[in-house]
N, C-alpha and C. Protein backbone atom coordinates (compact mmCIF):
# COMPACT_ATOMS: atom_id res chain seq x y z
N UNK A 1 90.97 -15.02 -31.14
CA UNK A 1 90.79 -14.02 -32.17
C UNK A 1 92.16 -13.64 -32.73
N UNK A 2 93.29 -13.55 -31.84
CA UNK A 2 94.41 -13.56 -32.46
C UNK A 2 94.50 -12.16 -33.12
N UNK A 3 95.70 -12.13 -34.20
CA UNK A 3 96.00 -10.84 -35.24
C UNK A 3 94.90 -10.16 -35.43
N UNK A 4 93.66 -11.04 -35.75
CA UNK A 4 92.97 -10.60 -36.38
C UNK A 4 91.62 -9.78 -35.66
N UNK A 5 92.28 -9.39 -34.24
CA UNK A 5 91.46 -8.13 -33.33
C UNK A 5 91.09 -7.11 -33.73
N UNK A 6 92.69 -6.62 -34.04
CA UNK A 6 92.49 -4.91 -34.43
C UNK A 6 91.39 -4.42 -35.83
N UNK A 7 91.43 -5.76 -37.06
CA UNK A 7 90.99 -5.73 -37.75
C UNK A 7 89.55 -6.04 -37.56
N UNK A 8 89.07 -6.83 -36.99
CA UNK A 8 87.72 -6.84 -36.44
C UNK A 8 86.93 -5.50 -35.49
N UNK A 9 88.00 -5.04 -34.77
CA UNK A 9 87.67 -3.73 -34.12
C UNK A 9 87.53 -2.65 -34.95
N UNK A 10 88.42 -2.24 -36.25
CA UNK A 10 87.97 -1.45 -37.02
C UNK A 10 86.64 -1.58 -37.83
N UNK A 11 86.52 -2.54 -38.26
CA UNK A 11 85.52 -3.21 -38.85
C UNK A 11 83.85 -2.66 -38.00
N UNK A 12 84.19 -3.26 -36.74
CA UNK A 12 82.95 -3.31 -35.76
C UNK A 12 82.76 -1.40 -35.69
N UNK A 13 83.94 -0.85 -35.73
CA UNK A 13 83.57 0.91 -35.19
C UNK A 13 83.03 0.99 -36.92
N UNK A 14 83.44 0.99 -37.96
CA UNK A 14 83.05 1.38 -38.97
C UNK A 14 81.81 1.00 -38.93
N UNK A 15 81.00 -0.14 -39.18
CA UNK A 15 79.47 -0.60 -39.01
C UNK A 15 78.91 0.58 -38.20
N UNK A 16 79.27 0.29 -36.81
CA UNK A 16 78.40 1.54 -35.91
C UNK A 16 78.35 3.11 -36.32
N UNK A 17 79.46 3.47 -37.08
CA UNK A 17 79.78 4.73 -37.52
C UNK A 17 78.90 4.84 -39.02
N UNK A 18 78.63 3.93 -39.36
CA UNK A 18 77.74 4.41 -41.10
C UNK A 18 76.34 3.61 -40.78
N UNK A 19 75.50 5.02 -40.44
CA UNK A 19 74.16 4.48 -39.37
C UNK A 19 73.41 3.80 -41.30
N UNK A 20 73.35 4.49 -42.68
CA UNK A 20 72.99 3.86 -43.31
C UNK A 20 73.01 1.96 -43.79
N UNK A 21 74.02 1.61 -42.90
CA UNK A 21 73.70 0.14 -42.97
C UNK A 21 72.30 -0.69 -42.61
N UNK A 22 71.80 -1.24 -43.47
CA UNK A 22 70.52 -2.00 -42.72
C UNK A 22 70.44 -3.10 -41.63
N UNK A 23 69.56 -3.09 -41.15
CA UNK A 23 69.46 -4.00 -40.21
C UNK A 23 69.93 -5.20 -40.41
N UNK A 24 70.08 -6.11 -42.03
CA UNK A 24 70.26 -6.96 -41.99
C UNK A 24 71.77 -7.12 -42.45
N UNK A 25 72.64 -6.05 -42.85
CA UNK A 25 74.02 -6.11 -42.71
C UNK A 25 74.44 -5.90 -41.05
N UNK A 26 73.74 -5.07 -40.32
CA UNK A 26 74.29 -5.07 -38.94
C UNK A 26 74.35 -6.31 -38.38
N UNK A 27 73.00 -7.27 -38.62
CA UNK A 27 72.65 -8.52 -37.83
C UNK A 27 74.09 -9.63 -38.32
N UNK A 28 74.14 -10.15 -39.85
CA UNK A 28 75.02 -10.69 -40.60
C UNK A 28 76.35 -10.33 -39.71
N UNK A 29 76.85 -8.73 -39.83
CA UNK A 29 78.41 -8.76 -39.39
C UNK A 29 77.93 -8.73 -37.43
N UNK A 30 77.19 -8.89 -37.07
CA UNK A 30 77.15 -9.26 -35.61
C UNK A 30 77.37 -10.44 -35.22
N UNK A 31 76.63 -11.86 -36.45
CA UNK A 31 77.19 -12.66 -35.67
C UNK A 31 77.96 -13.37 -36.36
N UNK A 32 79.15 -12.31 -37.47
CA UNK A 32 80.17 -12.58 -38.05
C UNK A 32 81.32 -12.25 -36.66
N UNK A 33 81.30 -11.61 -35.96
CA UNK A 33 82.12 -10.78 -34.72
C UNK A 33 81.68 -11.90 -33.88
N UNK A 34 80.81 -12.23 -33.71
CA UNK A 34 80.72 -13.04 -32.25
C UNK A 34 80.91 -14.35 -32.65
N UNK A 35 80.91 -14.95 -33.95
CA UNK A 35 81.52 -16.63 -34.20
C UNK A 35 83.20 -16.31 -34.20
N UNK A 36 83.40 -15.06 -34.75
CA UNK A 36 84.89 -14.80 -34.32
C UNK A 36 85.58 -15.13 -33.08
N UNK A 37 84.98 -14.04 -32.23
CA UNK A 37 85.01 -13.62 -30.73
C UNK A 37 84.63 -14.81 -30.18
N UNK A 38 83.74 -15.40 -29.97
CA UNK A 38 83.47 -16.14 -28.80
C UNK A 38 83.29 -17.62 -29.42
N UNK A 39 83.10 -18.05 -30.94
CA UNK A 39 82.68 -19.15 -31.40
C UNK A 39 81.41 -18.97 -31.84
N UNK A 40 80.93 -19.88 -32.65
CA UNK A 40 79.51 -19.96 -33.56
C UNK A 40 78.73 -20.96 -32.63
N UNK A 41 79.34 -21.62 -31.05
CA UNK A 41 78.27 -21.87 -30.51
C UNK A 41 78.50 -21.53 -29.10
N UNK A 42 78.95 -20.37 -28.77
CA UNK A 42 78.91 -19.69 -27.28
C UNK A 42 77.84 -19.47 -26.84
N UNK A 43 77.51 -18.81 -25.75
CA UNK A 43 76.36 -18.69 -24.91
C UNK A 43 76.21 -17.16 -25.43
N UNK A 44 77.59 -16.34 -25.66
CA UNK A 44 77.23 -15.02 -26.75
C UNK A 44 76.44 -15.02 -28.03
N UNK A 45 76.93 -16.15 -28.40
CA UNK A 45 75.86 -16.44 -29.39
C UNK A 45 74.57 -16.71 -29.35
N UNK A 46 74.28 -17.66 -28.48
CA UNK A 46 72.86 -18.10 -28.45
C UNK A 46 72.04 -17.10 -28.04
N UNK A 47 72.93 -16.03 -27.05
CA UNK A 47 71.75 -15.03 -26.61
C UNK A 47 71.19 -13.88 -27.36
N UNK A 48 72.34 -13.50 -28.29
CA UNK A 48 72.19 -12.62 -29.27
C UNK A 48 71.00 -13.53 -30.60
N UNK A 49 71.27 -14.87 -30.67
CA UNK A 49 70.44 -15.00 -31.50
C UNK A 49 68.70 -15.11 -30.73
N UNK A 50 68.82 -15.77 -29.64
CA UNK A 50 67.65 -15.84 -28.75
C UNK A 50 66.83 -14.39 -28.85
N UNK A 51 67.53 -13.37 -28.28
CA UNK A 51 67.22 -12.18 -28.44
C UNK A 51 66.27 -11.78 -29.88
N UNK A 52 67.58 -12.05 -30.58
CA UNK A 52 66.84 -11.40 -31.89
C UNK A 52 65.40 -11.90 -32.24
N UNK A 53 65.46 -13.35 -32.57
CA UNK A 53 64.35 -14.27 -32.31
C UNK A 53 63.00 -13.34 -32.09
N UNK A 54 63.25 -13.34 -30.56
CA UNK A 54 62.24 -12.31 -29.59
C UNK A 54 61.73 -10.88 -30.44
N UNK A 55 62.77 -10.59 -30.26
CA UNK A 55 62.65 -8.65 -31.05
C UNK A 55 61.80 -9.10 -32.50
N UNK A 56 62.45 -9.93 -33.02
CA UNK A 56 61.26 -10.48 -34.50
C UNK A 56 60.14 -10.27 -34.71
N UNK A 57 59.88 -11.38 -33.19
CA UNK A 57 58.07 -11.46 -33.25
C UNK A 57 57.33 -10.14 -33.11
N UNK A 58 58.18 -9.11 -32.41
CA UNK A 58 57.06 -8.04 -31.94
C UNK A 58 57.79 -6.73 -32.24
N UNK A 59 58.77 -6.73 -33.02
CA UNK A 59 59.19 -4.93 -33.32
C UNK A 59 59.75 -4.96 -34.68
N UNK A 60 60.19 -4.06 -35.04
CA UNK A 60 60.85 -3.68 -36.16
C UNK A 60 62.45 -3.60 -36.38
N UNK A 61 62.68 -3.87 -37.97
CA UNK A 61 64.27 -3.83 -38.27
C UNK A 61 65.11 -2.92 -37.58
N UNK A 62 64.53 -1.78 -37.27
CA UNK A 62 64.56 -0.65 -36.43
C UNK A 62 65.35 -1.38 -35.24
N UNK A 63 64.79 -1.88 -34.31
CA UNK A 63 65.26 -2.22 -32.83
C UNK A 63 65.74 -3.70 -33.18
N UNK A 64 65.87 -4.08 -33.79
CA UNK A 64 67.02 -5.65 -34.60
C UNK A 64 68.41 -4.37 -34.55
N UNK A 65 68.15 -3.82 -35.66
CA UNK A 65 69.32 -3.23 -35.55
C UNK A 65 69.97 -2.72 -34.45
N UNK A 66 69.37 -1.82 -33.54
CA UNK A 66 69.56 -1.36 -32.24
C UNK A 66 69.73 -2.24 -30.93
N UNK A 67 69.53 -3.40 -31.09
CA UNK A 67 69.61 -4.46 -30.41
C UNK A 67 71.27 -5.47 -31.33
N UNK A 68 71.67 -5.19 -32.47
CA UNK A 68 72.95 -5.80 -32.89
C UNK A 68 74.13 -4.45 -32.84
N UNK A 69 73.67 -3.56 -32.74
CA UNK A 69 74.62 -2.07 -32.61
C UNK A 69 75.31 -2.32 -30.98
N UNK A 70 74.06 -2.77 -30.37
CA UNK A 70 74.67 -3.42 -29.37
C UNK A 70 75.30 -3.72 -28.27
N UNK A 71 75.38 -4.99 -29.14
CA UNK A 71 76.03 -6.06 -29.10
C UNK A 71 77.76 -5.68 -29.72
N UNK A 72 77.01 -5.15 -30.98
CA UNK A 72 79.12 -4.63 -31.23
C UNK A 72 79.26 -3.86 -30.54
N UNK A 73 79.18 -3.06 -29.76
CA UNK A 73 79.30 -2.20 -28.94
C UNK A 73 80.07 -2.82 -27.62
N UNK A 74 79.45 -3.66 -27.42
CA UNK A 74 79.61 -4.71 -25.88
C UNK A 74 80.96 -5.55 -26.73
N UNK A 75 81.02 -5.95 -27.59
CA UNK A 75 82.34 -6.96 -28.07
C UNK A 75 83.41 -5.96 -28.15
N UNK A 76 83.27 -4.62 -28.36
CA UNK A 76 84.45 -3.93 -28.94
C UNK A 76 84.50 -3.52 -27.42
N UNK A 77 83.87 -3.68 -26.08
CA UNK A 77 84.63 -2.82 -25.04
C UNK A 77 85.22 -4.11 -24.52
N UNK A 78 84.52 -5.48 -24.72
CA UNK A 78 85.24 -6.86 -24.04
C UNK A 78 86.35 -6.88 -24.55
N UNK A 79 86.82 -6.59 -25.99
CA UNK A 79 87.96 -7.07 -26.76
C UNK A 79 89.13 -6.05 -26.55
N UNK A 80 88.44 -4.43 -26.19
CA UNK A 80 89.64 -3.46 -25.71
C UNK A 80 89.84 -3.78 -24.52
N UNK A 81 89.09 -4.13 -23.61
CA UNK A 81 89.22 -4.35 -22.03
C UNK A 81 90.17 -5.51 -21.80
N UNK A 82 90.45 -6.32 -22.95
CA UNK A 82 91.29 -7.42 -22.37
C UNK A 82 90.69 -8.79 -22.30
N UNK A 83 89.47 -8.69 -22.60
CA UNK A 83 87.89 -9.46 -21.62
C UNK A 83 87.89 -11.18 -22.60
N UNK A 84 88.58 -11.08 -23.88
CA UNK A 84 88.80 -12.29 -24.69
C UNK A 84 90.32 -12.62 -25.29
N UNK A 85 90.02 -13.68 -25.60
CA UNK A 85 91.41 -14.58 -25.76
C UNK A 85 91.91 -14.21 -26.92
């Protein structure tokens, strides 16, 4: 991820901080952060998309969103913690 942490970390708190974003800008910059973070074919990835998948068939944009809030949530404590490259 390189330089371009801090800027992804602001990025990721702003999303979570302006609850008017829709579900489908949260989903988009979620697995804009995690092809960052981990690659566009990590096991972060697949599960977040697996997941979503799931949540599809049986709930609402509602819990998509709450299910990618997250997920940034979980990348921004791996990426302060030290937890990626």
């Amino acid at each position: 991820m390189g330089n371009a942490a801090e800027a992804w970390l602001k990025r990721a708190k702003a999303v979570l901080a302006e609850s008017q974003h829709s579900a489908a800008e949260n989903i988009q910059f979620t697995v804009s952060l995690l092809a960052a973070t981990y690659g566009a074919q990590s096991p972060q990835m697949d599960a977040f998309t697996t997941a979503l998948k799931h949540i599809a068939q049986r709930a609402s944009d509602f819990t998509q969103k709450r299910h990618s809030e997250g997920v940034i949530r979980n990348v921004i404590a791996e990426i302060e913690g030290g937890l990626t490259r």
